[in-house]
C-alpha atoms as a PDB file:
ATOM      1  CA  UNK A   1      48.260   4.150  -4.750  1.00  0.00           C
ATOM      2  CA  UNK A   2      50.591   5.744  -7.389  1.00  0.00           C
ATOM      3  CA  UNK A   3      54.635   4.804  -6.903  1.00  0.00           C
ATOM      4  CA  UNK A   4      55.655   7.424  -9.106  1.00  0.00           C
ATOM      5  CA  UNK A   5      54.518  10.286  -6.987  1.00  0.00           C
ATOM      6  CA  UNK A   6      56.657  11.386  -3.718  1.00  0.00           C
ATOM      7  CA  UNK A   7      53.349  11.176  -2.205  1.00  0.00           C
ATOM      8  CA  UNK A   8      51.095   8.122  -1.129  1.00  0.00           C
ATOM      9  CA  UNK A   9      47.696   8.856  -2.198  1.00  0.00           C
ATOM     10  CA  UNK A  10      44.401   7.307  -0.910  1.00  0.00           C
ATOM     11  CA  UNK A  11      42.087   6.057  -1.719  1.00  0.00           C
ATOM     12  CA  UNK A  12      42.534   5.599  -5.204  1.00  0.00           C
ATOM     13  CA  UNK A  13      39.142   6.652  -5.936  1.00  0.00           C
ATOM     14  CA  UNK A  14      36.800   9.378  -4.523  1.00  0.00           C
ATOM     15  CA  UNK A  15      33.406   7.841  -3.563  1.00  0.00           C
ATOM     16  CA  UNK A  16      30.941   9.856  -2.570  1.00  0.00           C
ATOM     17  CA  UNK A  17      27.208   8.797  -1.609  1.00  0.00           C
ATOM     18  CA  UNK A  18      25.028  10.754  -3.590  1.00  0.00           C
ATOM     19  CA  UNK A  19      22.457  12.542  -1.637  1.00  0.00           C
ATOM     20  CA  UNK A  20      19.924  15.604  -3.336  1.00  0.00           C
ATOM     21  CA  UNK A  21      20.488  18.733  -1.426  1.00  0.00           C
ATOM     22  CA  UNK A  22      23.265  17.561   0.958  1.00  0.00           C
ATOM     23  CA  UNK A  23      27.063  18.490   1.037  1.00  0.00           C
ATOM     24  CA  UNK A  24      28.961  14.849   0.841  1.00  0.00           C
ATOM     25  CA  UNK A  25      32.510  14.781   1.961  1.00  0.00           C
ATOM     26  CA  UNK A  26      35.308  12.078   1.380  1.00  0.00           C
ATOM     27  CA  UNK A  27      38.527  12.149   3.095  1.00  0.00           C
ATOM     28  CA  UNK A  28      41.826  12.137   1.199  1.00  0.00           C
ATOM     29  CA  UNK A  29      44.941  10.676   2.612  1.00  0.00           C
ATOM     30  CA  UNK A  30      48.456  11.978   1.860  1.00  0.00           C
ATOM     31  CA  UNK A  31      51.633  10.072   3.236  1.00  0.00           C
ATOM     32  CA  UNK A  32      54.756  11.401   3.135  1.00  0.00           C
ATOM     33  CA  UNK A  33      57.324   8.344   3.027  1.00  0.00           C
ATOM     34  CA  UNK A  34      60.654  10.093   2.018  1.00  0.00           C
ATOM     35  CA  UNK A  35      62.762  12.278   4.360  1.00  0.00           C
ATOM     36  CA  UNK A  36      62.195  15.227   2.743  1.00  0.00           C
ATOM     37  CA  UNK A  37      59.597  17.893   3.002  1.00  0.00           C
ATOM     38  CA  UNK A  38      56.820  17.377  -0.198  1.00  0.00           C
ATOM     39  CA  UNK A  39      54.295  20.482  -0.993  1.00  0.00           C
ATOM     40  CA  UNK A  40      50.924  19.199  -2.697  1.00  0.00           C
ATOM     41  CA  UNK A  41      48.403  20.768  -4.539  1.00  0.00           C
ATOM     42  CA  UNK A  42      45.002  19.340  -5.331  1.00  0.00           C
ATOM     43  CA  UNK A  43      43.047  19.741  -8.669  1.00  0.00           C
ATOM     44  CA  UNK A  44      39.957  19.233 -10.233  1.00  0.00           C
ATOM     45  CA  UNK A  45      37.761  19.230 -13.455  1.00  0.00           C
ATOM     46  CA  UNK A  46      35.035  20.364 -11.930  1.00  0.00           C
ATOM     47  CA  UNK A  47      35.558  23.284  -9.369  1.00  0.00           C
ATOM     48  CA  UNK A  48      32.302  24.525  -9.033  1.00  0.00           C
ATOM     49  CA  UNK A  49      31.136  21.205  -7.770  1.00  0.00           C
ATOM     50  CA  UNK A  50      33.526  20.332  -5.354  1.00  0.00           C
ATOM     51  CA  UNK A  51      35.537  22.425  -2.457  1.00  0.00           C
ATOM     52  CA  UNK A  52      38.865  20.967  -1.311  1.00  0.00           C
ATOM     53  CA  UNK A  53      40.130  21.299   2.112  1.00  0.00           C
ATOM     54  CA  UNK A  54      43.078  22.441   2.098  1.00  0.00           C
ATOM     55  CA  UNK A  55      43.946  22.484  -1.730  1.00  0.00           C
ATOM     56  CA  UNK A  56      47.749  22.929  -1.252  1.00  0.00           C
ATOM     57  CA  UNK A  57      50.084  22.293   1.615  1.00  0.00           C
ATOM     58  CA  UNK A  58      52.823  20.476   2.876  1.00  0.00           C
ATOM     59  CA  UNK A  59      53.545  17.724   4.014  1.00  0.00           C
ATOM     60  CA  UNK A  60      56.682  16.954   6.540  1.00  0.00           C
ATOM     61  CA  UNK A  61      58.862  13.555   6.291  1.00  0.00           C
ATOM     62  CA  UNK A  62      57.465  10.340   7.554  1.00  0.00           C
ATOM     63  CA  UNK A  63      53.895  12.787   7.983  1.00  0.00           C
ATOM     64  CA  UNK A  64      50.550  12.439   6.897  1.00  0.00           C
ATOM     65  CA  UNK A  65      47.854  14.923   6.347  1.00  0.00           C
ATOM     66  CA  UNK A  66      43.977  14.551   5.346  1.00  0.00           C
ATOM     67  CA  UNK A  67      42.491  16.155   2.591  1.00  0.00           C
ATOM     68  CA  UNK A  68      38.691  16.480   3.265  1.00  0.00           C
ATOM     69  CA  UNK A  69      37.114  17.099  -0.500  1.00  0.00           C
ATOM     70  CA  UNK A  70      33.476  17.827  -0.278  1.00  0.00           C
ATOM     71  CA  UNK A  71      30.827  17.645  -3.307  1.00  0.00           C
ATOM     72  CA  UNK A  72      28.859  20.269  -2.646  1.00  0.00           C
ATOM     73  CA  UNK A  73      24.971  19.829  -2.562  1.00  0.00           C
ATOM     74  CA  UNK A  74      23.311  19.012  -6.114  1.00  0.00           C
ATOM     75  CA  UNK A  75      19.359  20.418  -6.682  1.00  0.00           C
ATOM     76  CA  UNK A  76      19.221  17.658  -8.931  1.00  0.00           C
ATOM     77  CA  UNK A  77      20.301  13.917  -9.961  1.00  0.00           C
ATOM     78  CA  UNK A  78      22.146  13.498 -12.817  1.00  0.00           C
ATOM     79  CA  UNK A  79      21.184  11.445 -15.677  1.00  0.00           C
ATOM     80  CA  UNK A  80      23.649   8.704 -14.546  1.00  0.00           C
ATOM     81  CA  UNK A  81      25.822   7.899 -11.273  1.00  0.00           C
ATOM     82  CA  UNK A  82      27.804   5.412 -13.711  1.00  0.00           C
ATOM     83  CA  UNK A  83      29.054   8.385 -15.981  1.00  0.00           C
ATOM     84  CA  UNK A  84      30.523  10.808 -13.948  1.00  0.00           C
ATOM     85  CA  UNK A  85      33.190  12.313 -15.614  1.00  0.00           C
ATOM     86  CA  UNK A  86      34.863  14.449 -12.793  1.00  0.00           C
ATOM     87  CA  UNK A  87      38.432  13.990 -11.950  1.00  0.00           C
ATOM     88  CA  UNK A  88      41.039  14.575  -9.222  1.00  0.00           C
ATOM     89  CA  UNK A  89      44.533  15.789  -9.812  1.00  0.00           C
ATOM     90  CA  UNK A  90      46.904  15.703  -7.100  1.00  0.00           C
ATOM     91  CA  UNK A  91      50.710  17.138  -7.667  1.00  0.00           C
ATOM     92  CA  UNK A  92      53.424  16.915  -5.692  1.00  0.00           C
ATOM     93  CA  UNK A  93      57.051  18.523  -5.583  1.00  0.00           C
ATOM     94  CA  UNK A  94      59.827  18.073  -3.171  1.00  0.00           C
ATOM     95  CA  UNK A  95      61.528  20.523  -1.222  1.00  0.00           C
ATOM     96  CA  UNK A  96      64.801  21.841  -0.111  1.00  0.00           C
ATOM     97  CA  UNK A  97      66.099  22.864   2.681  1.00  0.00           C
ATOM     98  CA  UNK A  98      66.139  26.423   1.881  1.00  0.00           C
ATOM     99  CA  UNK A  99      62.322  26.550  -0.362  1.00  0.00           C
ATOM    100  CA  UNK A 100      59.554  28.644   1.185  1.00  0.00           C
ATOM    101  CA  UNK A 101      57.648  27.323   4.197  1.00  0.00           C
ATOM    102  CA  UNK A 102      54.763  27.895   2.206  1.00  0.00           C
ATOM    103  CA  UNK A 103      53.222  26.638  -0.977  1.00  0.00           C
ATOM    104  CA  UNK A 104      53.971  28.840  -3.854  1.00  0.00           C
ATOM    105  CA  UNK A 105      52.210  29.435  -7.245  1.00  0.00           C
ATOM    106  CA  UNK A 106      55.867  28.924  -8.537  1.00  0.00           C
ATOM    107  CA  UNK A 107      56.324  26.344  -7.232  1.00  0.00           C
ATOM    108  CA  UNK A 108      53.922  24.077  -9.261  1.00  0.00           C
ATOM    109  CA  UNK A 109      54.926  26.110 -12.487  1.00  0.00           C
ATOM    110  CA  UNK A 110      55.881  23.464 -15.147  1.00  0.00           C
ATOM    111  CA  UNK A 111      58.567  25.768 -16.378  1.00  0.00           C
ATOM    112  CA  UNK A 112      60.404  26.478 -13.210  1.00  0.00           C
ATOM    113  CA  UNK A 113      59.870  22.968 -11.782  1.00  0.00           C
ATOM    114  CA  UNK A 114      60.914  20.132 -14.016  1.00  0.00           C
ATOM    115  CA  UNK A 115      60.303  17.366 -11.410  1.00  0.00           C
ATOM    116  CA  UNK A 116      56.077  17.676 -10.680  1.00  0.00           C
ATOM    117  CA  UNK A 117      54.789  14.105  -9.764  1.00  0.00           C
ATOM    118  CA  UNK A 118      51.032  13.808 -10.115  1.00  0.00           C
ATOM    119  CA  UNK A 119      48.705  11.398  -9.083  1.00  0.00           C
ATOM    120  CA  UNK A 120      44.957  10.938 -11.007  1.00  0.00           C
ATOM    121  CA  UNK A 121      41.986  10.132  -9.524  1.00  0.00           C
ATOM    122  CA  UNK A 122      38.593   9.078 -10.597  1.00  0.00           C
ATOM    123  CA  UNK A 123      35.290   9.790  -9.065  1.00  0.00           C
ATOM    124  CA  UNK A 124      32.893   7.455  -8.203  1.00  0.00           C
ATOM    125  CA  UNK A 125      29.541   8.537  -7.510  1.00  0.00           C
ATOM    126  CA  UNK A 126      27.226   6.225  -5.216  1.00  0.00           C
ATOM    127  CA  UNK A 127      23.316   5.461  -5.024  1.00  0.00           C
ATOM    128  CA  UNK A 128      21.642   7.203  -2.186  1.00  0.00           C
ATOM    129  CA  UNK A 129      21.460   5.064   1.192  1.00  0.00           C
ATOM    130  CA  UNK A 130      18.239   2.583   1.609  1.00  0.00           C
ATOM    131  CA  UNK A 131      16.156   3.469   4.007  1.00  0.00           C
ATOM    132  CA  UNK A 132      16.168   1.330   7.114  1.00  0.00           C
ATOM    133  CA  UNK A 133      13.534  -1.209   7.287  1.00  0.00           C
ATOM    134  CA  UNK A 134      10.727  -0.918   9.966  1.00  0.00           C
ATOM    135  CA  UNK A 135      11.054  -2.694  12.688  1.00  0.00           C
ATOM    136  CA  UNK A 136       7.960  -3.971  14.701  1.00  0.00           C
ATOM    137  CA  UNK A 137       7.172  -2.666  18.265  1.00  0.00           C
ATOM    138  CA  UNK A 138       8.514  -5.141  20.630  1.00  0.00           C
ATOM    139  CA  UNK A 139      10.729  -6.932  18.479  1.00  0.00           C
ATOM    140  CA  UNK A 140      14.303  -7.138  20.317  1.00  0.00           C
ATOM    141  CA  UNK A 141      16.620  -9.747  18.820  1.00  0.00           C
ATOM    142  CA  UNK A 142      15.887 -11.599  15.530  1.00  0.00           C
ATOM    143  CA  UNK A 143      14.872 -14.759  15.428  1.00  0.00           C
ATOM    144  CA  UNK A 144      17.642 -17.887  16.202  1.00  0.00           C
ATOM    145  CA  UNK A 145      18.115 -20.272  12.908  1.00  0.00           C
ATOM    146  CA  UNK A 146      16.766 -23.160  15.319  1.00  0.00           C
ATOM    147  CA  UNK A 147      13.258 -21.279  15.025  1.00  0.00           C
ATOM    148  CA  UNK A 148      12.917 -19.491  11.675  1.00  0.00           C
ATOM    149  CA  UNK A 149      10.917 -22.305  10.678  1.00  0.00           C
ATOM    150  CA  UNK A 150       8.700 -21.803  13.388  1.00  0.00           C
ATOM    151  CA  UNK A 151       6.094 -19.115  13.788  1.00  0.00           C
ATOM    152  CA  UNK A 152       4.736 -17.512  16.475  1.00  0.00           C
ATOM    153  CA  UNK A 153       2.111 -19.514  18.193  1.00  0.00           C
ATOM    154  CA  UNK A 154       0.557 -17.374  20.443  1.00  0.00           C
ATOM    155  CA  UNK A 155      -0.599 -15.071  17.166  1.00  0.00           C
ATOM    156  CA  UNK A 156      -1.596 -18.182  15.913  1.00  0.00           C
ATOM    157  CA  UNK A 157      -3.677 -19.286  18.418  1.00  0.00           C
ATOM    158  CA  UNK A 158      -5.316 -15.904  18.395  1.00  0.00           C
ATOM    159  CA  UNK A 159      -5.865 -15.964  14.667  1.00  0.00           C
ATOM    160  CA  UNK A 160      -7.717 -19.482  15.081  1.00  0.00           C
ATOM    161  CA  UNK A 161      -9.804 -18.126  17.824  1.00  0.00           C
ATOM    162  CA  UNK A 162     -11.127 -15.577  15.799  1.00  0.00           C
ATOM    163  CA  UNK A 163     -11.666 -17.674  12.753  1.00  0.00           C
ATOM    164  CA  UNK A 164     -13.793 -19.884  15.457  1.00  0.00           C
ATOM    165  CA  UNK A 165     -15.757 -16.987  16.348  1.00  0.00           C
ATOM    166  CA  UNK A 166     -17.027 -15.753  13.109  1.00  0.00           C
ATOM    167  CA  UNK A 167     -17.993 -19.364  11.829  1.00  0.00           C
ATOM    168  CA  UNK A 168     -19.703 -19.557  15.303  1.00  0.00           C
ATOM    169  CA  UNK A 169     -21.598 -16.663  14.771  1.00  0.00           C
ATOM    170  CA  UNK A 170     -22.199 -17.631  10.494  1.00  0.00           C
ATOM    171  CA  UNK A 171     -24.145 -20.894  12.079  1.00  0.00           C
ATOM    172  CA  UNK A 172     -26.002 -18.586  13.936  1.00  0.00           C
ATOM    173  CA  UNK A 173     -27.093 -16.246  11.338  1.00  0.00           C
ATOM    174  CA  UNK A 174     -27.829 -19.189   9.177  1.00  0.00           C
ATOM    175  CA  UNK A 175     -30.250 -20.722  11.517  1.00  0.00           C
ATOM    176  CA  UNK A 176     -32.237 -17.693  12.378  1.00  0.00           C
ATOM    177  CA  UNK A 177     -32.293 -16.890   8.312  1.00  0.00           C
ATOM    178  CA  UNK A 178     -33.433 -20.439   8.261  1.00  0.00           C
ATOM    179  CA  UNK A 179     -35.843 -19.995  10.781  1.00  0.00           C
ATOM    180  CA  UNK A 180     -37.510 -16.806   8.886  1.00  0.00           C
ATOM    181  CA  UNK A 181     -37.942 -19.004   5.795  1.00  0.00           C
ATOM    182  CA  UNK A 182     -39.759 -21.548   7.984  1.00  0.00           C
ATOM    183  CA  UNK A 183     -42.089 -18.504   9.091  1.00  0.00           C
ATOM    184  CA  UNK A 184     -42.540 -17.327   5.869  1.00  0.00           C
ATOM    185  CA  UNK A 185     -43.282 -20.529   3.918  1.00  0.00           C
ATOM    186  CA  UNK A 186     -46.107 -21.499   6.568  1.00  0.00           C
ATOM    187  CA  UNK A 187     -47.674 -17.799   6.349  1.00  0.00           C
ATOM    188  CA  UNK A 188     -47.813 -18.351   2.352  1.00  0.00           C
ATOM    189  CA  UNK A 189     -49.156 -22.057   2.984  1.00  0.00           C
ATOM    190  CA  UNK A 190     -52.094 -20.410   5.231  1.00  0.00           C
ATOM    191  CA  UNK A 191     -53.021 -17.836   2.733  1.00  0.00           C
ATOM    192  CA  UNK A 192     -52.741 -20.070   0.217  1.00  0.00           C
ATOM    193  CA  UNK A 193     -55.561 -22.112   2.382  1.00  0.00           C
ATOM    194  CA  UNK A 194     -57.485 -19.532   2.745  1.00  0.00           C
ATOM    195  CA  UNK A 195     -57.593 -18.203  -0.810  1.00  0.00           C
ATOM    196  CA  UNK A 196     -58.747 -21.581  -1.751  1.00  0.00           C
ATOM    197  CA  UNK A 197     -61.672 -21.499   0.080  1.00  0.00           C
ATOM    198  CA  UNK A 198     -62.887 -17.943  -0.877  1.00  0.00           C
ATOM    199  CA  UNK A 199     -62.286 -19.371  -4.173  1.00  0.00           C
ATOM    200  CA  UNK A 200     -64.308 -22.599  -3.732  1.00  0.00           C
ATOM    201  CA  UNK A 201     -66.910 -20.653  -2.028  1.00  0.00           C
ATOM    202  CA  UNK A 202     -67.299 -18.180  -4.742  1.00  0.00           C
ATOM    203  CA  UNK A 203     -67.032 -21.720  -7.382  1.00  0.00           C
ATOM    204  CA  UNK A 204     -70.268 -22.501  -5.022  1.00  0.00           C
ATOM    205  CA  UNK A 205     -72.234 -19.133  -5.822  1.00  0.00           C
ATOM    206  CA  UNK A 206     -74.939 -19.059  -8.356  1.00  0.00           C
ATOM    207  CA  UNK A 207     -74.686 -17.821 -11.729  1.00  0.00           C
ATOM    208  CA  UNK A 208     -75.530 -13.999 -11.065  1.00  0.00           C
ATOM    209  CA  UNK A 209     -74.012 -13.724  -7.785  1.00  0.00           C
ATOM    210  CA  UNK A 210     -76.447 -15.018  -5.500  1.00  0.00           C
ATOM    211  CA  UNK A 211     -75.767 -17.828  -2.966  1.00  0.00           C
ATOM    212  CA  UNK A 212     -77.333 -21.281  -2.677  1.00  0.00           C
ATOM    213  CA  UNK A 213     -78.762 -19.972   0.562  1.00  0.00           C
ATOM    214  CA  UNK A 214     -80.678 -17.409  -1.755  1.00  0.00           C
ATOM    215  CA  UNK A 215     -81.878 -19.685  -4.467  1.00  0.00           C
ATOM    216  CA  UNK A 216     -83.005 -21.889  -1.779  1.00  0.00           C
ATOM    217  CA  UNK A 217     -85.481 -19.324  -0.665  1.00  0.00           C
ATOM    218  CA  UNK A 218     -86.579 -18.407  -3.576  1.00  0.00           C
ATOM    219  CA  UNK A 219     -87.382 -22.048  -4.502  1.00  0.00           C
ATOM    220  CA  UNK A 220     -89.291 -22.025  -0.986  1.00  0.00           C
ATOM    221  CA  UNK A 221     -90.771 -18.727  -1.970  1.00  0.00           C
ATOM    222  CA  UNK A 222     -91.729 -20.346  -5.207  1.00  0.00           C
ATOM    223  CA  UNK A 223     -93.285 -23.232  -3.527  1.00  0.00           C
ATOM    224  CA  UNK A 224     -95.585 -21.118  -1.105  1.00  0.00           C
ATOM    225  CA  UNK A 225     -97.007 -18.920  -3.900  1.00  0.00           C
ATOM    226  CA  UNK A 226     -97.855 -21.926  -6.106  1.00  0.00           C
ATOM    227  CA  UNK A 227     -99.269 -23.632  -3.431  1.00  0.00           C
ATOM    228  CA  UNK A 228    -101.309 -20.823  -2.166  1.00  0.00           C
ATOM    229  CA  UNK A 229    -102.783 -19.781  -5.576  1.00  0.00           C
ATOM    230  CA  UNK A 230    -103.589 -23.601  -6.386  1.00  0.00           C
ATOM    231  CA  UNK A 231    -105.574 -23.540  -2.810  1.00  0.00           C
ATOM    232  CA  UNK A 232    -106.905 -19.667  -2.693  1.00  0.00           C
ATOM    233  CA  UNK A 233    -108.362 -19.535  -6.618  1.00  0.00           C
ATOM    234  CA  UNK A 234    -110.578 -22.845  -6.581  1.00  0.00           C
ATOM    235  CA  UNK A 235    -112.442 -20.735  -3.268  1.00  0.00           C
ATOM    236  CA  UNK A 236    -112.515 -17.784  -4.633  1.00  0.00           C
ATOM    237  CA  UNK A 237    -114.225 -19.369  -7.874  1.00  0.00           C
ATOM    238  CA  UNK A 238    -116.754 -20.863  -5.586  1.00  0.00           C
ATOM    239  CA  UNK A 239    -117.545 -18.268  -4.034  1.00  0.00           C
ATOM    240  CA  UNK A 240    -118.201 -16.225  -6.831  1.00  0.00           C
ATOM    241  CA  UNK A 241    -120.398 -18.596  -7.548  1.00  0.00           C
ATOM    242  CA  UNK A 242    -122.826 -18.962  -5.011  1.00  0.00           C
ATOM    243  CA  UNK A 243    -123.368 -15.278  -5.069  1.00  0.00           C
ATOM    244  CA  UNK A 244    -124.148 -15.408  -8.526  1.00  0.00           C
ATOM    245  CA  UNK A 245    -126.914 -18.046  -8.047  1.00  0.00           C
ATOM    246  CA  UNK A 246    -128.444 -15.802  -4.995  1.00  0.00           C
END
């Protein structure tokens, strides 16, 4: 708040909470403290960017009136909300008894008025508002400091449940994958069996690919013929014989 003017200005500075596409207003205070009628008029470097409502008026002794100065929406964000340069100007004159009811180009005219008191303010622009946080379903008072070291035991409970459950069912899946193997090694121990004796009786076979069951017969065979041409030729001869000597 400036002492020099005839006005009591505030706030000091014009915050505004930057938002992309949205108008953002800030009110501006203007106390009268003297017992005489002030006129104000509001300024500003940048015009196109902000609308003041009202921009000039007046205000009556040991009165107040509001200012409502709105920055007008911005399509985009500028390269810094610590370097705003924009500025507020507000002059004030006091009035007689027999001055205009109404504010006056004249009367703000630095060569008719030699008394102008102005106040300066600075702009302050804001970052945008955080979104609020989620808050879960069923939540409805936060937590007491007696219990934030505490969870929720119920959810816990339900958690170890679960984690019971799936080793349960791991065990499971490990015994019946152990049971397969089991299958599987006594299948390859049978063949395995069973190709050793095809092999062992194929070891047994004869050179040539007959059978001991098939030389045997053939010794037999052997054995007959011999014995029946050592028997059959001696007759034969003797026979001969005795028709010979007829």
């Amino acid at each position: 708040m400036a002492e020099s003017n005839w006005l009591a200005v505030a706030p000091t500075e014009l915050k505004f909470r930057f938002e992309l596409r949205k108008n953002v207003p800030c009110t501006l205070t203007l106390q009268n403290p003297t017992g005489e009628r002030v006129a104000f008029k509001v300024k500003t470097t940048s015009p196109k960017k902000y609308c003041v409502r009202p921009s000039s008026g007046i205000v009556e002794p040991g009165s107040s009136k509001e200012v409502q100065v709105i920055m007008q929406a911005q399509r985009e964000y500028p390269p810094s909300l610590a370097d705003c340069k924009d500025k507020f100007l507000v002059q004030c004159v006091k009035l007689g008894a027999n001055d205009a009811k109404e504010v006056t180009p004249d009367m703000f005219d630095a060569a008719k008025q030699k008394d102008i008191r102005q106040t300066k303010l600075r702009v302050v622009l804001l970052g945008p508002p955080k979104p609020p946080s989620p808050v879960p379903e069923g939540v409805e008072e936060p937590a007491s400091p007696a219990t934030l070291g505490y969870r929720d035991t119920t959810s816990a409970g339900t958690a170890g449940t679960a984690l019971r459950d799936q080793l349960g069912a791991a065990q499971e899946d490990k015994a019946e994958i152990r049971k397969r193997l089991e299958l599987l090694e006594d299948r390859s121990a049978a063949g395995g069996a069973r190709s050793g004796a095809a092999q062992q009786q194929q070891r047994a076979a004869a050179p040539g690919g007959f059978s001991v069951l098939h030389l045997v017969l053939v010794a037999i065979l052997a054995f007959l013929v011999g014995h029946f041409a050592n028997v059959a030729v001696p007759l034969v001869t003797d026979k001969l014989n005795q028709l010979k000597q007829h």
